[in-house]
Protein backbone atom coordinates (compact mmCIF):
# COMPACT_ATOMS: atom_id res chain seq x y z
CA UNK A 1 15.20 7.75 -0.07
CA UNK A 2 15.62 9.21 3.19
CA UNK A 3 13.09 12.30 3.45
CA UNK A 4 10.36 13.85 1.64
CA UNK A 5 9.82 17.42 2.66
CA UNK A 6 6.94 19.47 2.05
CA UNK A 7 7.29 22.98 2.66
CA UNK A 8 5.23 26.23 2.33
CA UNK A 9 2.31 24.38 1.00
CA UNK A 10 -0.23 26.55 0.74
CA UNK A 11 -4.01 27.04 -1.50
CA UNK A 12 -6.63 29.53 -1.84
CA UNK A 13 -9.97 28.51 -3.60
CA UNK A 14 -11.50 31.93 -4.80
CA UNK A 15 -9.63 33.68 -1.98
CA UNK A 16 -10.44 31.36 0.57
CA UNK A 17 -7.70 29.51 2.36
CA UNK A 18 -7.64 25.89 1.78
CA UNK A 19 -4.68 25.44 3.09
CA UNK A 20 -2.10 27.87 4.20
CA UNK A 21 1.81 27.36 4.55
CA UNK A 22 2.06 23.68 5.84
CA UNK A 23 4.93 21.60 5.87
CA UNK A 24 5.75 18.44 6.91
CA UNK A 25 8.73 15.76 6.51
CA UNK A 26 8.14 12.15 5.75
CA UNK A 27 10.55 9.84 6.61
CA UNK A 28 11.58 5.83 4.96
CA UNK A 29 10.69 3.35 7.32
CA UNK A 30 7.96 5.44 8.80
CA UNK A 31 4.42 5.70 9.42
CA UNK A 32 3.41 9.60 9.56
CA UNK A 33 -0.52 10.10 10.59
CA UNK A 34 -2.07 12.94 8.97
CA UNK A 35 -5.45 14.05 11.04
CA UNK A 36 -7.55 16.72 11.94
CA UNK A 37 -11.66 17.73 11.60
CA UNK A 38 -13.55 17.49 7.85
CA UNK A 39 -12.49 20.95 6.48
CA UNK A 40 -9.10 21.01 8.20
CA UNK A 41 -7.22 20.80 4.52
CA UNK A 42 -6.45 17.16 4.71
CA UNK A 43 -7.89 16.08 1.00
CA UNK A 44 -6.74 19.14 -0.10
CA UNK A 45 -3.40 18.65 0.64
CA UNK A 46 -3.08 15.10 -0.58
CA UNK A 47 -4.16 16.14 -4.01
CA UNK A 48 -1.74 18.96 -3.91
CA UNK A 49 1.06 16.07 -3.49
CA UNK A 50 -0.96 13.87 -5.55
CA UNK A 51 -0.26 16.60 -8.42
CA UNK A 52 -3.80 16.62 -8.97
CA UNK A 53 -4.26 20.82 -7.76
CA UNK A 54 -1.76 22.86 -8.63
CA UNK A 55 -0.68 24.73 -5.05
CA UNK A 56 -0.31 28.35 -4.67
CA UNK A 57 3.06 27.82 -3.10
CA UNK A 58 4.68 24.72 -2.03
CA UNK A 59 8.48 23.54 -1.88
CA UNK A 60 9.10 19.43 -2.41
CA UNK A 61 12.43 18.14 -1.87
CA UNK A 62 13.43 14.23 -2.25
CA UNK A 63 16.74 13.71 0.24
CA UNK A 64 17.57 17.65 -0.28
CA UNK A 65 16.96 17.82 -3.79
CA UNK A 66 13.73 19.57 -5.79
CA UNK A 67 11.50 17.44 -6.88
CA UNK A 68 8.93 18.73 -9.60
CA UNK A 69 4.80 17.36 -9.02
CA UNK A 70 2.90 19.31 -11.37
CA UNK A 71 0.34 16.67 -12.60
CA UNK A 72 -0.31 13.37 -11.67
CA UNK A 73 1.99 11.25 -14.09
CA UNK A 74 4.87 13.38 -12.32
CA UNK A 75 3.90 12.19 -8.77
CA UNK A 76 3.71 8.44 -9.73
CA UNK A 77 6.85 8.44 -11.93
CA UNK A 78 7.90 9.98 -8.12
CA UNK A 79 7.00 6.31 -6.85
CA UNK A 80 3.79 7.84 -4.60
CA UNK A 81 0.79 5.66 -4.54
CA UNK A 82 -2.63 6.81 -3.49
CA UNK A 83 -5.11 4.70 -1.72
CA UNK A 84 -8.13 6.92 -1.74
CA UNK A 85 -11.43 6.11 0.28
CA UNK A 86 -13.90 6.37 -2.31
CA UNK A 87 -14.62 3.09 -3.88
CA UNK A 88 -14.83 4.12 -7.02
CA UNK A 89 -13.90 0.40 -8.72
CA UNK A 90 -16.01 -0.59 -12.16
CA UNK A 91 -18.10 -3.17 -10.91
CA UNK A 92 -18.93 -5.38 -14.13
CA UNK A 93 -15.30 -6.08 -14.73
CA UNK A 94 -13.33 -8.35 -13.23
CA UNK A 95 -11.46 -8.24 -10.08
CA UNK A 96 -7.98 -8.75 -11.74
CA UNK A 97 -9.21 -5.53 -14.09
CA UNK A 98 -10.23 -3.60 -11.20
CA UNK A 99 -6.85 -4.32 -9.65
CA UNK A 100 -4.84 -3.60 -12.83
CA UNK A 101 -7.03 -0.35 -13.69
CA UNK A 102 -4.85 2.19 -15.37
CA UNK A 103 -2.03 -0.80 -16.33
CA UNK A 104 -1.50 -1.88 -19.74
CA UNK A 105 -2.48 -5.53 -19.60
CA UNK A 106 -0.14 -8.70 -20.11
CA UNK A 107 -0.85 -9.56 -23.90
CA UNK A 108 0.50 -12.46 -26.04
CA UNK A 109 2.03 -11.69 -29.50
CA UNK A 110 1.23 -7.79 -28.99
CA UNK A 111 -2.31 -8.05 -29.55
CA UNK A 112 -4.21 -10.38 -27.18
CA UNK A 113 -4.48 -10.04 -23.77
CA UNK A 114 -2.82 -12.94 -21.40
CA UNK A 115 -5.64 -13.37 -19.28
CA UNK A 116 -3.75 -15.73 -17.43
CA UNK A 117 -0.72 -13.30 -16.45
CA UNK A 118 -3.64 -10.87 -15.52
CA UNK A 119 -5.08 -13.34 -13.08
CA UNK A 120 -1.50 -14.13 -11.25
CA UNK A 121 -0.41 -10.54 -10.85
CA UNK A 122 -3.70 -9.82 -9.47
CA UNK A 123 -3.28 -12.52 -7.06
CA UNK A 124 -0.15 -11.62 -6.42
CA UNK A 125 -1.07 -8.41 -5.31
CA UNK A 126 -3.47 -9.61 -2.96
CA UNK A 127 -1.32 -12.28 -1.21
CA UNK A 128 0.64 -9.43 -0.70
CA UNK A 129 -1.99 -8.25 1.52
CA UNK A 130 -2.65 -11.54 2.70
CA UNK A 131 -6.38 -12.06 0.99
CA UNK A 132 -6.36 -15.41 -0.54
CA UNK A 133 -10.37 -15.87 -0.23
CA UNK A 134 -11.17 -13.24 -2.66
CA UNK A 135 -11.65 -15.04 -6.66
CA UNK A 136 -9.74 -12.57 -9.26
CA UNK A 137 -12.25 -13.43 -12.01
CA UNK A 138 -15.29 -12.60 -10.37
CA UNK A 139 -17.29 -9.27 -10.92
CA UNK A 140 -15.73 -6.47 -8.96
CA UNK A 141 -19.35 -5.53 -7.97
CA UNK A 142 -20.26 -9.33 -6.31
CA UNK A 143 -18.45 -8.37 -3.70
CA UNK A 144 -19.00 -6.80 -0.07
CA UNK A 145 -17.69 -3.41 0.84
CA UNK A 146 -15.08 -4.72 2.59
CA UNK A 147 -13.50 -7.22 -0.22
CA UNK A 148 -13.88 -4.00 -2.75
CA UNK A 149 -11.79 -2.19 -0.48
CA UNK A 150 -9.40 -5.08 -0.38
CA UNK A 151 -9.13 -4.88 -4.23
CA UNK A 152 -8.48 -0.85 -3.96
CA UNK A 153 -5.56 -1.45 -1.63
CA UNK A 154 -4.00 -4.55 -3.63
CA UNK A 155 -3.89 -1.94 -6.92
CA UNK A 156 -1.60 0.20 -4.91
CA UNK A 157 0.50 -3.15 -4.14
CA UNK A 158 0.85 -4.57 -8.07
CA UNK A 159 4.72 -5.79 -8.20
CA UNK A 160 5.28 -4.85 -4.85
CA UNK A 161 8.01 -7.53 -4.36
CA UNK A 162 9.88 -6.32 -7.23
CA UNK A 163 10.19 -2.70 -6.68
CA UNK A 164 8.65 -0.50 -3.82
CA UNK A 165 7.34 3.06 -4.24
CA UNK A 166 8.57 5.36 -2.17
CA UNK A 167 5.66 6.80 -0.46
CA UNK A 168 2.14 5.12 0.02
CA UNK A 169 -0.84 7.45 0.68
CA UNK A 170 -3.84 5.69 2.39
CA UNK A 171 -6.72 8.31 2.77
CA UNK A 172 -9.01 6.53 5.71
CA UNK A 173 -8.32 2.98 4.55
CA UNK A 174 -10.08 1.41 7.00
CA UNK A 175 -13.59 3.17 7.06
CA UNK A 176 -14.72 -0.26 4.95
CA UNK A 177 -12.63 -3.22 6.92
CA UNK A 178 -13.81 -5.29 9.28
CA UNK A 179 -11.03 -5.53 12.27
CA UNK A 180 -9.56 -8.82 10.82
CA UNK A 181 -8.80 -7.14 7.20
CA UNK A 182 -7.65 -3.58 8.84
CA UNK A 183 -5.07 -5.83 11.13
CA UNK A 184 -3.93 -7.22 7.88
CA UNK A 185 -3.60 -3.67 6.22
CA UNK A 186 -1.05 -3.09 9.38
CA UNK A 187 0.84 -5.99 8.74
CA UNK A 188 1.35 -4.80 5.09
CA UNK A 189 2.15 -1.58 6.23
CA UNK A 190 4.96 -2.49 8.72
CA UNK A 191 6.31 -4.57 5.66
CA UNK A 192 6.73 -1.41 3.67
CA UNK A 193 8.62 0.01 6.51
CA UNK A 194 11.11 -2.55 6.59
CA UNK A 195 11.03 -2.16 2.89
CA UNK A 196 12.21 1.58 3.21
CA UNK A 197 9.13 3.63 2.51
CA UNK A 198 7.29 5.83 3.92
CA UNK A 199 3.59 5.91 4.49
CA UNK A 200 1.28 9.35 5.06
CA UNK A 201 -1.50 7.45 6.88
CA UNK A 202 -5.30 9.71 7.04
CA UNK A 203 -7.31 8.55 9.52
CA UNK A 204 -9.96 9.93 12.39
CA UNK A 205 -9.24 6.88 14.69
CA UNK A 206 -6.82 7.95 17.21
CA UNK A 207 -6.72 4.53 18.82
CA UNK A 208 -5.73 3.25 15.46
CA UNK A 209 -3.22 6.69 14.57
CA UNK A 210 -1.69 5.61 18.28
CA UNK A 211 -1.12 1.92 17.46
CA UNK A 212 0.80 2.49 13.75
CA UNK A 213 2.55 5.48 13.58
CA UNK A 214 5.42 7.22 14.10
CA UNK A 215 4.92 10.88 13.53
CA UNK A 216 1.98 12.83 13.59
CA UNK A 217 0.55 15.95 11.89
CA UNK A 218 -2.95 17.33 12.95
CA UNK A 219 -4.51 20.31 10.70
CA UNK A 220 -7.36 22.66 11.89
CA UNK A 221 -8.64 25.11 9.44
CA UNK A 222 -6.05 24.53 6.80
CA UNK A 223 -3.35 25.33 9.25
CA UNK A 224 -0.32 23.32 10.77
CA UNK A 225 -1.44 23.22 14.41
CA UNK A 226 0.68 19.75 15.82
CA UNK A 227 3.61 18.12 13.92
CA UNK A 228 5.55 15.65 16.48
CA UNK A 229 6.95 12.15 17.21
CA UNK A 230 3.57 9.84 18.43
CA UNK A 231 5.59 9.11 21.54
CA UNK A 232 5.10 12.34 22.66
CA UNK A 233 1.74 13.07 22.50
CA UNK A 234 -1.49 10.85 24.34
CA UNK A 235 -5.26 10.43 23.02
CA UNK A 236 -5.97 13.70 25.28
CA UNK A 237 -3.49 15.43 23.99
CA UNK A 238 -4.48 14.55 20.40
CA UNK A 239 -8.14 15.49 21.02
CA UNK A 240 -6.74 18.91 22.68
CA UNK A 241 -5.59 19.96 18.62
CA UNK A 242 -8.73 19.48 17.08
CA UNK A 243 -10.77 22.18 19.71
């Protein structure tokens, strides 16, 4: 994959403009920071990639070619992943569960579950991050907000090593992170780069949009109002969009 383009994304909730004809281009190997004010249009465009609303218009094209996201399942069989800020883990399961939510388990024989294949490819998934304190069979809800973040992220990174998605969402993934774990989270995320995907990054930090990324879209009121390379725009000139 070279390019995702998103164009003439647009939606109306009862006649309201949510968002209204947006486009932008993410590229492999790239970090592309998507900010602007609450109510800008940011959530509601990553659900409208997500598959999860169904846009009033929108055109998605994978290297030139249509590409169809009209539910969910569509968008993941895409190879996007969605790291969304809302912890929203089931906290008197297991961390390996919470990690393989949504996964059909390793069983034995058909029928029963290899508990043991559950707790490596949730470790896995968080060496992959570089977390090797957290314990994979505790209860999800033992642990800080920080660690449950952790676990949120590591879902998105389950088999990593063997084959890459091609576009990682992160919606404010750092909000819960101290500054050790979020400096870890960047280390994963230049890995991906190298790895040939691309990463829409959602964040109100501007110190932390200027350190990571390579492209930059801001939003105000649902409407395109910066889309550039970071190298060509400061922290003023950042702040300037969102007046």
């Amino acid at each position: 994959m070279q390019c995702l383009a998103f164009s003439n994304v647009s939606k109306s909730f009862g006649g309201v403009p949510a968002i209204s004809n947006v486009s932008i281009t993410l590229f492999a190997g790239r970090v592309h920071s998507l900010m602007g004010e609450n109510g800008a249009g940011k959530s509601t465009l990553i659900k409208l990639i997500a598959g999860v609303l169904t846009a009033d218009s929108i055109c998605v094209k994978k290297d030139g070619l249509p590409l169809s996201l009209n539910n969910p399942s569509e968008a993941h069989e895409a190879g996007f992943r969605f790291i969304h800020q809302e912890l929203n883990i089931v906290p008197q399961v297991s961390v390996a569960e919470n990690i393989l939510l949504g996964r059909n388990l390793p069983n034995r024989f058909g029928f029963t579950i290899d508990w043991n294949k559950v707790f490596i490819q949730a470790n896995d998934a968080l060496a992959f991050l570089g977390v090797n304190h957290i314990d994979v069979t505790a209860p999800a809800g033992d642990l800080s907000a920080g660690d449950k973040m952790m676990i949120k992220i590591a879902s998105a990174f389950v088999s990593a090593r063997q084959s890459t998605p091609i576009l990682y969402v992160l919606d404010e993934p750092t909000s819960s992170l101290t500054v050790e774990e979020s400096e870890k989270l960047f280390k994963v995320i230049e890995r991906l780069k190298t790895q040939g995907a691309a990463v829409l990054y959602v964040s109100h930090r501007i110190d932390e949009i200027l350190k990571i990324s390579d492209d930059i879209t801001v939003l105000r009121d649902g409407k395109l109002v910066l889309s550039d390379e970071i190298r060509n725009i400061s922290k003023p000139g950042i702040i300037s969009y969102w007046d």
